[in-house]
Protein backbone atom coordinates (compact mmCIF):
# COMPACT_ATOMS: atom_id res chain seq x y z
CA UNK A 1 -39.75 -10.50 -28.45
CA UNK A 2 -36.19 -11.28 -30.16
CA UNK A 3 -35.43 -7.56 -29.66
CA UNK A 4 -34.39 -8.33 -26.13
CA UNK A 5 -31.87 -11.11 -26.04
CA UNK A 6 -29.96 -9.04 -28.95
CA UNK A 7 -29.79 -6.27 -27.05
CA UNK A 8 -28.16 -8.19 -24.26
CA UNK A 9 -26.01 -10.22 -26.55
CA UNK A 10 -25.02 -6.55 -28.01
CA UNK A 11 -24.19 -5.12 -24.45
CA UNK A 12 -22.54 -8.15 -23.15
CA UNK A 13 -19.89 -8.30 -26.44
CA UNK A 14 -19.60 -4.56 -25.77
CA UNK A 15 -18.55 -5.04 -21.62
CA UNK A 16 -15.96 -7.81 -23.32
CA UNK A 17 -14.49 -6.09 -26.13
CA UNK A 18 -14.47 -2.69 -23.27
CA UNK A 19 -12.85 -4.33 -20.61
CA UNK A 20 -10.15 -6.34 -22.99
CA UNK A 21 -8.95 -2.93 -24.35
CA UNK A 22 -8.89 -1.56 -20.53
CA UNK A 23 -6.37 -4.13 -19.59
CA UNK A 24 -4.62 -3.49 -23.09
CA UNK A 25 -4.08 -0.03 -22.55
CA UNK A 26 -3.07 -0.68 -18.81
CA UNK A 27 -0.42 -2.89 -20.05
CA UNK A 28 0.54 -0.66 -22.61
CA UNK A 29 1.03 1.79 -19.65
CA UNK A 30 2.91 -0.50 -17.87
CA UNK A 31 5.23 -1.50 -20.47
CA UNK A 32 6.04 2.32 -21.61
CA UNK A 33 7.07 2.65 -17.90
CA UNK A 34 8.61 -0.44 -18.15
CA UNK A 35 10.85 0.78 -21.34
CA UNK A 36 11.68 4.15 -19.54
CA UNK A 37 12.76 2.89 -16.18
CA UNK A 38 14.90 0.44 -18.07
CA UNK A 39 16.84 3.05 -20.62
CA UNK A 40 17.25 5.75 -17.79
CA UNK A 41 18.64 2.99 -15.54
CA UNK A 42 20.60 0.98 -17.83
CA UNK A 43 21.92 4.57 -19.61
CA UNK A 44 23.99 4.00 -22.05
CA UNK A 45 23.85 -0.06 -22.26
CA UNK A 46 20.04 0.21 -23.27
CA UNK A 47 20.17 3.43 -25.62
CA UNK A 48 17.51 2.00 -28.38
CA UNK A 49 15.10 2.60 -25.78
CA UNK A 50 15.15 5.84 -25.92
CA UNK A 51 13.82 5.66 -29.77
CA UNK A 52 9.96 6.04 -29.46
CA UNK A 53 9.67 3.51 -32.46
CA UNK A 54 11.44 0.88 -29.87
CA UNK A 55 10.17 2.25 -26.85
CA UNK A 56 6.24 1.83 -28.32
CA UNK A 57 6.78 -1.97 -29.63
CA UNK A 58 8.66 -2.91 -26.28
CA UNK A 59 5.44 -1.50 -24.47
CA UNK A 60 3.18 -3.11 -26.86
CA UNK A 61 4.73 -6.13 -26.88
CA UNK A 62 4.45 -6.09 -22.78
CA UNK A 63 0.82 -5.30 -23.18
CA UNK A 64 0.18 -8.32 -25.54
CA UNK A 65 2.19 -10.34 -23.79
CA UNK A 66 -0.01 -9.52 -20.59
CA UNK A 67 -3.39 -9.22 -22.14
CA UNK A 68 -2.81 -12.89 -23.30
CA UNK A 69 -1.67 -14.22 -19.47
CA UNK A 70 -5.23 -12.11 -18.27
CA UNK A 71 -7.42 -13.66 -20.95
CA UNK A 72 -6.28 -17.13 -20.32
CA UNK A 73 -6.12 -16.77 -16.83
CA UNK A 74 -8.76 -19.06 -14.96
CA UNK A 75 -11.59 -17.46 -13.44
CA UNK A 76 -11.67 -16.10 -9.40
CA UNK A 77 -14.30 -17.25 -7.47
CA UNK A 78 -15.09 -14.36 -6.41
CA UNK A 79 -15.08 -13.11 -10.48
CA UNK A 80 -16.69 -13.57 -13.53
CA UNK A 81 -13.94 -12.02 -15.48
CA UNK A 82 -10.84 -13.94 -16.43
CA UNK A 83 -9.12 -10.87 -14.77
CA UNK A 84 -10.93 -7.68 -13.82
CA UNK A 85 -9.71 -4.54 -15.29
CA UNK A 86 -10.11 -2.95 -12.13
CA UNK A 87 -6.44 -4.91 -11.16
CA UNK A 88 -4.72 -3.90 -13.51
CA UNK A 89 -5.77 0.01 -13.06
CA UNK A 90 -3.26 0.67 -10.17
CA UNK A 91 -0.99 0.78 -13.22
CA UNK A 92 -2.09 4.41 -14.56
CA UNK A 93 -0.72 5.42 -11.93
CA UNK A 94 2.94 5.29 -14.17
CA UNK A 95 1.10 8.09 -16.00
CA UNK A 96 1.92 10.94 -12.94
CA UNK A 97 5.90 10.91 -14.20
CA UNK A 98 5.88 9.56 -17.76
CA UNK A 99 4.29 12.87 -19.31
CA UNK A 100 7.65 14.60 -16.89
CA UNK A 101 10.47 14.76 -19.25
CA UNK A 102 12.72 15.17 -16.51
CA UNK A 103 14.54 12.30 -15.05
CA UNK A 104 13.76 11.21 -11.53
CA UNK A 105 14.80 7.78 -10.84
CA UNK A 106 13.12 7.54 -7.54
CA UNK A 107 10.26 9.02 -8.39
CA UNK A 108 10.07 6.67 -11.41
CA UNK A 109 10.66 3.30 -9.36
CA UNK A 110 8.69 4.02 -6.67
CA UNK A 111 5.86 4.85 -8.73
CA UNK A 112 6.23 1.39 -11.04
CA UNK A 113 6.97 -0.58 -8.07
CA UNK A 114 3.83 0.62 -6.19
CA UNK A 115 1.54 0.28 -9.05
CA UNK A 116 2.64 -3.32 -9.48
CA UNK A 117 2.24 -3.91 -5.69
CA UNK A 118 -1.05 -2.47 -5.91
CA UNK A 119 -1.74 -4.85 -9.12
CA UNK A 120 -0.61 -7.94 -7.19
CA UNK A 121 -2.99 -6.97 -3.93
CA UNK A 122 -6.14 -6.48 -5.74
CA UNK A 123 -5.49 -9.74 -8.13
CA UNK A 124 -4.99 -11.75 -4.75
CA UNK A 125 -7.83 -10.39 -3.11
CA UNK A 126 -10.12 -11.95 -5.97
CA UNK A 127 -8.85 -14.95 -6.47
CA UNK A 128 -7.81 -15.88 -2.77
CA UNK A 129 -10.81 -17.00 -0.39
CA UNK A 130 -10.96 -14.27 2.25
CA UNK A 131 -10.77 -16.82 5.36
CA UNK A 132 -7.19 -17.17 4.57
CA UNK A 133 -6.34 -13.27 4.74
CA UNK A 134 -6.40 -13.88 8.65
CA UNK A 135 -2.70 -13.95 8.01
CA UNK A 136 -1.64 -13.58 4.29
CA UNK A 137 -2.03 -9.31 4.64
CA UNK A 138 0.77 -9.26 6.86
CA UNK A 139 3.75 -10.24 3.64
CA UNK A 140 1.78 -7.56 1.91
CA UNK A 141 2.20 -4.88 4.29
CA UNK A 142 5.96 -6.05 4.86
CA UNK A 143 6.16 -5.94 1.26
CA UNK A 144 5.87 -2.63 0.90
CA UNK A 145 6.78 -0.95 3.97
CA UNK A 146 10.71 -3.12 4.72
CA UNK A 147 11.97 -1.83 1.12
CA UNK A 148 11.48 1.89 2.23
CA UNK A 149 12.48 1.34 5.40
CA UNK A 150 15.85 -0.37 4.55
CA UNK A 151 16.93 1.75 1.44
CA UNK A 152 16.50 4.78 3.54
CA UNK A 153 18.04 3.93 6.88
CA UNK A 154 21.53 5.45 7.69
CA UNK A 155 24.86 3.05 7.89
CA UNK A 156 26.31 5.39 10.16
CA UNK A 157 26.10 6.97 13.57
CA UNK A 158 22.94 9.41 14.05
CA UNK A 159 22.83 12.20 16.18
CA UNK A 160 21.74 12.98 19.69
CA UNK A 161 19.71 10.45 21.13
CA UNK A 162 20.44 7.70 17.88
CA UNK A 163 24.15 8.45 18.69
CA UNK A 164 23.80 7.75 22.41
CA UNK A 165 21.67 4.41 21.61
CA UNK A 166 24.46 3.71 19.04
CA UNK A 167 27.72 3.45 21.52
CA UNK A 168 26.01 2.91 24.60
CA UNK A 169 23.80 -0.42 23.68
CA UNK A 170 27.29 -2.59 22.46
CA UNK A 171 28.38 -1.94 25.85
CA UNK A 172 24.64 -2.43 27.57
CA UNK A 173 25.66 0.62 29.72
CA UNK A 174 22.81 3.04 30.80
CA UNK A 175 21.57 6.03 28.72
CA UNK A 176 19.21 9.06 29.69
CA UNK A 177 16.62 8.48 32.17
CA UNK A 178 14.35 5.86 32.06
CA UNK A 179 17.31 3.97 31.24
CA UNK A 180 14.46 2.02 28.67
CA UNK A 181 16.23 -1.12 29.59
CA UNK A 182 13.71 -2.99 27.36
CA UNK A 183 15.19 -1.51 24.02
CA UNK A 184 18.71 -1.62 25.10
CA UNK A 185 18.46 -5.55 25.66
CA UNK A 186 16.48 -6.31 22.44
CA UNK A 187 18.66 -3.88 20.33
CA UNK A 188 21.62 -6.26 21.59
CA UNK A 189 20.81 -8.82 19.91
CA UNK A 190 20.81 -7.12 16.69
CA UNK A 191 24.53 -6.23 17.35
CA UNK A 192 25.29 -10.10 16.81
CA UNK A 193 24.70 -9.69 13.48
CA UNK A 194 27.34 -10.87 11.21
CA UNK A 195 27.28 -8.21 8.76
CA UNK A 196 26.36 -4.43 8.85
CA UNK A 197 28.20 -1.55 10.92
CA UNK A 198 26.95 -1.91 14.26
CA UNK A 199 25.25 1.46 14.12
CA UNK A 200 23.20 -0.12 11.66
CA UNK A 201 22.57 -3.42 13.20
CA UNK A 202 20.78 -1.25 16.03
CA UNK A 203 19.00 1.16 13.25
CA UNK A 204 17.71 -2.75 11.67
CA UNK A 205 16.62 -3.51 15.28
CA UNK A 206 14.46 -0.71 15.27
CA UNK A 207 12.91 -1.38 12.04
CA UNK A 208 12.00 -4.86 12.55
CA UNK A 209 9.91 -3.96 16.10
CA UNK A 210 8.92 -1.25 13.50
CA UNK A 211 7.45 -3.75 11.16
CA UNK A 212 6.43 -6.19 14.32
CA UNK A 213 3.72 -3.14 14.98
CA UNK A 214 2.52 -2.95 11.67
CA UNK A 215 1.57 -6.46 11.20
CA UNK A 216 -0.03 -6.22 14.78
CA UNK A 217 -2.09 -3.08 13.22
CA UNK A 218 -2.71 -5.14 9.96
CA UNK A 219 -4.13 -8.05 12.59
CA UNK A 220 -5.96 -5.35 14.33
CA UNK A 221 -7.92 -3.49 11.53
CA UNK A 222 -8.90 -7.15 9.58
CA UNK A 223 -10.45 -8.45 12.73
CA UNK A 224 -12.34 -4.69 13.24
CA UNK A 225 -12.98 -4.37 9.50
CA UNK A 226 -12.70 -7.90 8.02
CA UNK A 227 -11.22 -6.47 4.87
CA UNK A 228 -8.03 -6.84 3.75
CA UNK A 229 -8.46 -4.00 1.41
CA UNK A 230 -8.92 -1.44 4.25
CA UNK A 231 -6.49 -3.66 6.62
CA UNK A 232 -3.55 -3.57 4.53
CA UNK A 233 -3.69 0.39 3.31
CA UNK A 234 -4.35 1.58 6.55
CA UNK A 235 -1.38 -0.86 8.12
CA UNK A 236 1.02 0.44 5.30
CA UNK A 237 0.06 4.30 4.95
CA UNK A 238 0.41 4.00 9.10
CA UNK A 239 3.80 2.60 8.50
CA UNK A 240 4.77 5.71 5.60
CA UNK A 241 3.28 8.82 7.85
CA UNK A 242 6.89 11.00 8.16
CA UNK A 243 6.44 10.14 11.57
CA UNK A 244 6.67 6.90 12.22
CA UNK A 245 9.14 6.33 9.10
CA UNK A 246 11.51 8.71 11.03
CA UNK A 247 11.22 6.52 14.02
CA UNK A 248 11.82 3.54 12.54
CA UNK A 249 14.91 3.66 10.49
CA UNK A 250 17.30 4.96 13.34
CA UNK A 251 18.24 3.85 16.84
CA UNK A 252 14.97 5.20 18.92
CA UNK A 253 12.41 3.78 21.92
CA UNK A 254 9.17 4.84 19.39
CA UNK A 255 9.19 1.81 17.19
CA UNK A 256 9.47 -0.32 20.54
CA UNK A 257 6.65 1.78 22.15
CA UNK A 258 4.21 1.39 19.11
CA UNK A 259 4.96 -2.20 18.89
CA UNK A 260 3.88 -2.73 22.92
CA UNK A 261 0.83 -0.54 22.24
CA UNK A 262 -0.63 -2.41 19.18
CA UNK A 263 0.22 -5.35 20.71
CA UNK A 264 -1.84 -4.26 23.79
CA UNK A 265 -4.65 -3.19 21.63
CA UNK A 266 -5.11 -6.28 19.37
CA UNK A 267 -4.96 -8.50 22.83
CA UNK A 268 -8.11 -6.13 24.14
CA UNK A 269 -10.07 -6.72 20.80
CA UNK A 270 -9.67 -10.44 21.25
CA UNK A 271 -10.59 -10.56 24.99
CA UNK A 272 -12.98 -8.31 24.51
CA UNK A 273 -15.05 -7.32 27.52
CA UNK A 274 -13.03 -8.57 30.50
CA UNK A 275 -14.29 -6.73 33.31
């Protein structure tokens, strides 16, 4: 008879001391990321950090430093765990370039930076009550979509139909049929912008009715799906297919188009049948 709470006094210290070392390691991950983001983008100011003796204390001294915030972190309701490894796993992801001894600072960032995002969602997600993600996926999804869209958009004049949207919406004149007299009015605005090149006040336009449609879609998929898991990945891989990214960081009508169509589509869901 006192076989069986011993057993499950054994299996429960084992699922503690298991899932502490999980977010150890994770951290440890993290922080060796951490270390080699930092030396290859502070080269030479931060050369110590290219020492594996100071690279491995820096990253354990991250995942200590961590491991204590988790541990001492109050519980989510929707939790038992002070904080579930399972957050902190988005950051083995760091793991795809740090075994690469070549340097790719991109790569590198974007990798870290998603990871973290990734982090931050699924730690909200448990400790947040899920009436209030109505609304709160939509800083997510900006989040991580505005960054890309604003460190790759051009400062300059495009080509073709960008360069014709470029000089001819200053001057509100009239481009290729349809005219799309919509855009041309709305990108105006943007040209009152106190800073920028004009040519990129237009290209900013574009990405903000860019990111307009992507919270729409985030709006759209939580009140189909009511999960902000599934919401917010499908709004943000949506907003990173090659096509839509193209569309959205110069002066084009797509952006525009997709933000009148999900708008169109999230005010049928909430109707609903109207006939």
């Amino acid at each position: 008879m006192t076989a069986e709470p011993t057993s499950v006094t054994a299996n429960g210290r084992f699922r503690f001391y298991a899932a502490n070392l999980t977010i150890f390691l994770l951290a440890f991950v993290g922080g060796l990321a951490a270390s080699r983001i930092l030396y290859e983008g502070f080269f030479p100011q931060l050369l110590w950090l290219g020492r594996p003796v100071f690279a491995l204390t820096f990253a354990a001294v991250f995942a200590f430093a961590l491991w204590l915030i988790a541990i001492h972190a109050p519980s989510p309701p929707r939790s038992p765990a002070p904080l579930l490894p399972f957050a902190l796993s988005p950051l083995a992801l760091n793991l795809l370039w740090l075994g690469n001894p070549a340097v790719n600072l991109v790569e590198s960032r974007l990798i870290f930076a998603a990871g973290w995002w990734l982090v931050v969602l699924l730690a909200a997600i448990a400790w947040i009550r899920p009436s209030r993600w109505r609304w709160l996926g939509v800083p997510f999804v900006w989040t991580a979509v505005a960054p890309i869209y604003f460190l790759t958009m051009s400062r300059a004049v495009g080509r073709a139909d960008t360069f014709e949207f470029q000089v001819v919406i200053p001057k509100l004149g009239i481009v290729h049929p349809t005219g799309y007299p919509l855009y041309l009015l709305l990108a105006k605005l943007f040209t009152f912008l106190p800073f920028g090149s004009v040519a990129w006040r237009i290209n900013l336009g574009t990405a903000v009715f860019a990111l307009l449609a992507l919270a729409i879609l985030y709006l759209l998929l939580y009140r189909l799906t009511v999960n902000p898991v599934t919401a917010v990945l499908g709004a943000v891989v949506t907003g990173l297919t090659v096509t839509l990214w193209s569309q959205a960081i110069a002066a084009e009508v797509y952006a525009l188009h997709a933000l009148i169509v999900m708008a169109a589509l999230f005010l049928m869901a909430e109707i609903g049948d109207w006939r």
